[in-house]
Protein backbone atom coordinates (compact mmCIF):
# COMPACT_ATOMS: atom_id res chain seq x y z
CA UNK A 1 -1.55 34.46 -17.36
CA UNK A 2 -1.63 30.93 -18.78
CA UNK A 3 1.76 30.56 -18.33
CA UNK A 4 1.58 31.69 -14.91
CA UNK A 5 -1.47 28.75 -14.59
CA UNK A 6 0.79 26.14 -16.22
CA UNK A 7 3.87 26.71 -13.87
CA UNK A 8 1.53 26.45 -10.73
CA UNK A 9 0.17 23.32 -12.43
CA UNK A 10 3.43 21.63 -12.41
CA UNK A 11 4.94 23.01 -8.98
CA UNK A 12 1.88 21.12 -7.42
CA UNK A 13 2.70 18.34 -9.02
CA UNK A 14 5.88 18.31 -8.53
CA UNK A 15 4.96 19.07 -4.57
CA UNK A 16 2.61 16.59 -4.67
CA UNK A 17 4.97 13.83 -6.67
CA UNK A 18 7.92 14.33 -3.77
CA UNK A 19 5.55 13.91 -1.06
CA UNK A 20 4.30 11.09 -2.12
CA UNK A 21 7.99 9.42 -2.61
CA UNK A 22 8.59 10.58 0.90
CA UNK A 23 5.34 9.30 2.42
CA UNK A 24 6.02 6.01 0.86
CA UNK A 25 9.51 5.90 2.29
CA UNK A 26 8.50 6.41 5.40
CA UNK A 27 5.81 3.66 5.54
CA UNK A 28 8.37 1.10 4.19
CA UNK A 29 10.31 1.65 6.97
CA UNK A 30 7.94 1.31 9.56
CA UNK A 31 6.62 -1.45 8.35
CA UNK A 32 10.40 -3.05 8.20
CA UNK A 33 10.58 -1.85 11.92
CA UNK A 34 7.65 -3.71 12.83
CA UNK A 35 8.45 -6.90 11.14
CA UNK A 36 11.96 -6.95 12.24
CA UNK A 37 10.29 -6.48 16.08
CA UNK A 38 8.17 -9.38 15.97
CA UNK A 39 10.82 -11.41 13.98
CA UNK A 40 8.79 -11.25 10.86
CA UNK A 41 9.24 -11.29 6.67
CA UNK A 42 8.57 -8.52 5.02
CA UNK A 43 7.81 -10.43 1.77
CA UNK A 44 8.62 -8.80 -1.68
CA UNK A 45 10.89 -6.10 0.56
CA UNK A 46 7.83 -3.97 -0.88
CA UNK A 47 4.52 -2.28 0.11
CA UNK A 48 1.73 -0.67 -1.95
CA UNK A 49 -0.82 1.96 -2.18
CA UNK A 50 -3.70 0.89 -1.82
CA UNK A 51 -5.95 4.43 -1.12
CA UNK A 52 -5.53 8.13 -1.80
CA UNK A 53 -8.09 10.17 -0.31
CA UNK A 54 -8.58 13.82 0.89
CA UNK A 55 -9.63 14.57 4.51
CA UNK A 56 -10.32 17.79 6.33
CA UNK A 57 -8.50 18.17 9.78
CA UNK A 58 -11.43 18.52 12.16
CA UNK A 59 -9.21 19.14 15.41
CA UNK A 60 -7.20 22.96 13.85
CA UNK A 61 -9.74 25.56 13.65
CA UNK A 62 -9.11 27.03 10.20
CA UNK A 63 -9.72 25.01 7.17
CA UNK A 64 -7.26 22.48 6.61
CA UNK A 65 -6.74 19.56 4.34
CA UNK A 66 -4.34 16.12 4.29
CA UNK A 67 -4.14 13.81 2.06
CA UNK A 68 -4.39 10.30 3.38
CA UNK A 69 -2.60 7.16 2.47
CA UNK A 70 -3.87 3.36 3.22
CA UNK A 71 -0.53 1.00 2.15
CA UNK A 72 -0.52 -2.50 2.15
CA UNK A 73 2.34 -5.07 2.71
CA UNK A 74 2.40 -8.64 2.94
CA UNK A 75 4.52 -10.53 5.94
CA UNK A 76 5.12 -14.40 7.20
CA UNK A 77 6.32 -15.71 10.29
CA UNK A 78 7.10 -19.36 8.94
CA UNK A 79 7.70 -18.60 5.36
CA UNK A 80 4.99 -20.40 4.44
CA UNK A 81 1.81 -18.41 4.40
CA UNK A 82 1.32 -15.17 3.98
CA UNK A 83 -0.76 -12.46 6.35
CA UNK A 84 -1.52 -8.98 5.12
CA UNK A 85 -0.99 -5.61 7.03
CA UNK A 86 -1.86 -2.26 6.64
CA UNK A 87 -0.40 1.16 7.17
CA UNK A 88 -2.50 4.31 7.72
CA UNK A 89 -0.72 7.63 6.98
CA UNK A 90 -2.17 11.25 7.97
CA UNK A 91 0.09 13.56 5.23
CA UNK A 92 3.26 11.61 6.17
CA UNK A 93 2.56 10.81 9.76
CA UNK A 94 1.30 6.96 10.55
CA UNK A 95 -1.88 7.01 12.62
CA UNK A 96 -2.70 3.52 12.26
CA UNK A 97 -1.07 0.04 11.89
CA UNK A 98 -2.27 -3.31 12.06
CA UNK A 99 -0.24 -6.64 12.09
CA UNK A 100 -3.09 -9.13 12.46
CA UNK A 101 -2.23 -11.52 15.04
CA UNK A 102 0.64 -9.76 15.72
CA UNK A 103 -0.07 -5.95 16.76
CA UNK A 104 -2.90 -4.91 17.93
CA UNK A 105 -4.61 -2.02 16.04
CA UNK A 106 -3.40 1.58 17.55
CA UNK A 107 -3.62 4.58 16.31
CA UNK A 108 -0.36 6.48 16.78
């Protein structure tokens, strides 16, 4: 039985290590989209993690759960300063962005 315990153990974390890699991939590209659209830096070619959190889907009936993912990036339009956005992800779906001064905020 403890065996059986231990190999669930790592299959979730294994699960939730790849979903995490994939989530993140698919933020950094959406926030290279968006700079590259309004002819912005992405500076460091990078963005981070800033949250983790757990949320309960309200809109499907049964009992469901997502984990959700704030990411940060830094951009410039001069190359001089720098402005910071964020990246909302539901699971590995963005629901919200925001460029300020750039984009307004939507949720997607």
């Amino acid at each position: 039985m403890t065996s059986l315990l231990f190999f669930l153990f790592l299959a979730g974390l294994g699960w939730f290590w790849f979903d995490s890699l994939r989530a993140h991939e698919i933020a950094k590209g959406m926030s290279k989209k968006l700079c590259q659209h309004y002819q912005l830096q992405l500076l460091d070619d990078t963005i981070s993690l800033k949250r983790l959190t757990l949320h309960r889907d309200r809109t499907h009936p049964k009992l469901r759960f997502y984990l959700q993912r704030a990411y940060h990036f830094e951009f410039t339009a001069d190359g001089a300063g720098r402005t910071q956005g964020q990246l909302l992800m539901k699971g590995t779906r963005p629901v919200f962005i925001d460029l300020p001064g750039y984009y307004e905020r939507v949720i997607v």
